[in-house]
Protein backbone atom coordinates (compact mmCIF):
# COMPACT_ATOMS: atom_id res chain seq x y z
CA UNK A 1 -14.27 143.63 140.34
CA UNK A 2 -14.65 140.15 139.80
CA UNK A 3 -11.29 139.28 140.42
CA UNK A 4 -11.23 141.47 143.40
CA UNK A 5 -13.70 139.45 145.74
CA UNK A 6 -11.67 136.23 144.35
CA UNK A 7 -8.62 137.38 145.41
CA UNK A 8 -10.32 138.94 148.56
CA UNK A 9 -11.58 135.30 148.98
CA UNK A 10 -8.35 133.77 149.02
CA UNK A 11 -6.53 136.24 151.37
CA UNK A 12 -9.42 135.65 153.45
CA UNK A 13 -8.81 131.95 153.57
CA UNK A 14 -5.04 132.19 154.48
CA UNK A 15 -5.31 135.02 157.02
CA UNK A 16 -8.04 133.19 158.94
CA UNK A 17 -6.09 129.49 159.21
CA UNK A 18 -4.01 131.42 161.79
CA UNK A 19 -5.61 131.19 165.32
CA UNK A 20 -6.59 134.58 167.09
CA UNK A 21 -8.09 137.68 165.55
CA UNK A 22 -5.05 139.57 167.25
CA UNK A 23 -2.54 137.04 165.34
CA UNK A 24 -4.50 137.38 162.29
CA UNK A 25 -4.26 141.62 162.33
CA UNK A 26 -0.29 140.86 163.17
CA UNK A 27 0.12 138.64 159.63
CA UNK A 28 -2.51 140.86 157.92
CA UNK A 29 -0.25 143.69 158.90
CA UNK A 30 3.04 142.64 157.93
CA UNK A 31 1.79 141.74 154.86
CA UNK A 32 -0.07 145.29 154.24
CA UNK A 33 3.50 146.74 155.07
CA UNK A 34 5.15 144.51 152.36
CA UNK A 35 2.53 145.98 149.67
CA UNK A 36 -0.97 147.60 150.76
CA UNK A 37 -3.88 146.76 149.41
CA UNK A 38 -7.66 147.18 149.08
CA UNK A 39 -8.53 143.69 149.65
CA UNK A 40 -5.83 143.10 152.85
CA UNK A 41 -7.09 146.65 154.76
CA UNK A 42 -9.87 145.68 154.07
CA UNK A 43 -9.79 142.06 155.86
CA UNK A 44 -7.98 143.51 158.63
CA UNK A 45 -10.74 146.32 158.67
CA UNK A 46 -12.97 143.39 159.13
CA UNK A 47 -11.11 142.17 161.89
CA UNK A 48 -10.85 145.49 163.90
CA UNK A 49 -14.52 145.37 163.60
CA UNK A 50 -15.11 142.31 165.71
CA UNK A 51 -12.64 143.45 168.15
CA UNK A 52 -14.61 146.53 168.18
CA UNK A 53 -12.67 148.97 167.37
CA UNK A 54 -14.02 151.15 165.16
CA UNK A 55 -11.39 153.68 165.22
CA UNK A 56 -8.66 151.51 163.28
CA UNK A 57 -11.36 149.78 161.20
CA UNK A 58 -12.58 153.29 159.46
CA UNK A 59 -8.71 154.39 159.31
CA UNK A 60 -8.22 151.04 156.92
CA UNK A 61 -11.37 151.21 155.00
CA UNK A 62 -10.17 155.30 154.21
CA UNK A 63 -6.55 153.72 153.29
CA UNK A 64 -8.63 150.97 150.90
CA UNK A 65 -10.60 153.62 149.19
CA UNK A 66 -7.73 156.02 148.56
CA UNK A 67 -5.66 152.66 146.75
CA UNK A 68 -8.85 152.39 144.95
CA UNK A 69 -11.81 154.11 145.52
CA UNK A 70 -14.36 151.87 143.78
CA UNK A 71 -13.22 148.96 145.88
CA UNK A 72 -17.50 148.34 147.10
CA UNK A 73 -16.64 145.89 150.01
CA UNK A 74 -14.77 148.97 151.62
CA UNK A 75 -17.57 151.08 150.41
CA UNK A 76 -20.27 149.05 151.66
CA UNK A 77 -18.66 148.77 155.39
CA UNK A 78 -17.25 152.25 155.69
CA UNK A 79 -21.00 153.49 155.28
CA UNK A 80 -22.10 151.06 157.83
CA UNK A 81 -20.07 152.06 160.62
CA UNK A 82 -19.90 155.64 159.90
């Protein structure tokens, strides 16, 4: 778990130097093609959310949970939205 949010923190970090949530859901996406993740749907679940749509944001947090279903970030904002 511990490692999770660390490594969460540091995709976080990388993703967000781009400019643009739109650009940052385009490198969050190649990279989630590459080798899916909790952590990365997650992040770009995150970002779908401030766009507002809710739609792809619940379809990543499912993805995250089914790669590992006691990821809690994806937990705790799946049951927020739903």
């Amino acid at each position: 778990m511990k490692f999770s949010f660390v490594f969460f923190c540091l995709i976080t970090t990388a993703v967000m130097a781009h400019h643009g949530p739109q650009h940052q859901v385009k490198a969050l996406s190649e990279r989630i093609s590459e080798k899916p993740s909790s952590a990365l749907l997650t992040l770009r679940a995150t970002l779908y959310l401030e766009e507002g749509n809710v739609e792809a944001a619940k379809k990543d947090l499912t993805q995250a949970l089914e790669i590992n279903a006691n990821y809690q970030l994806a937990k705790k904002l799946i049951d927020k939205i739903k």
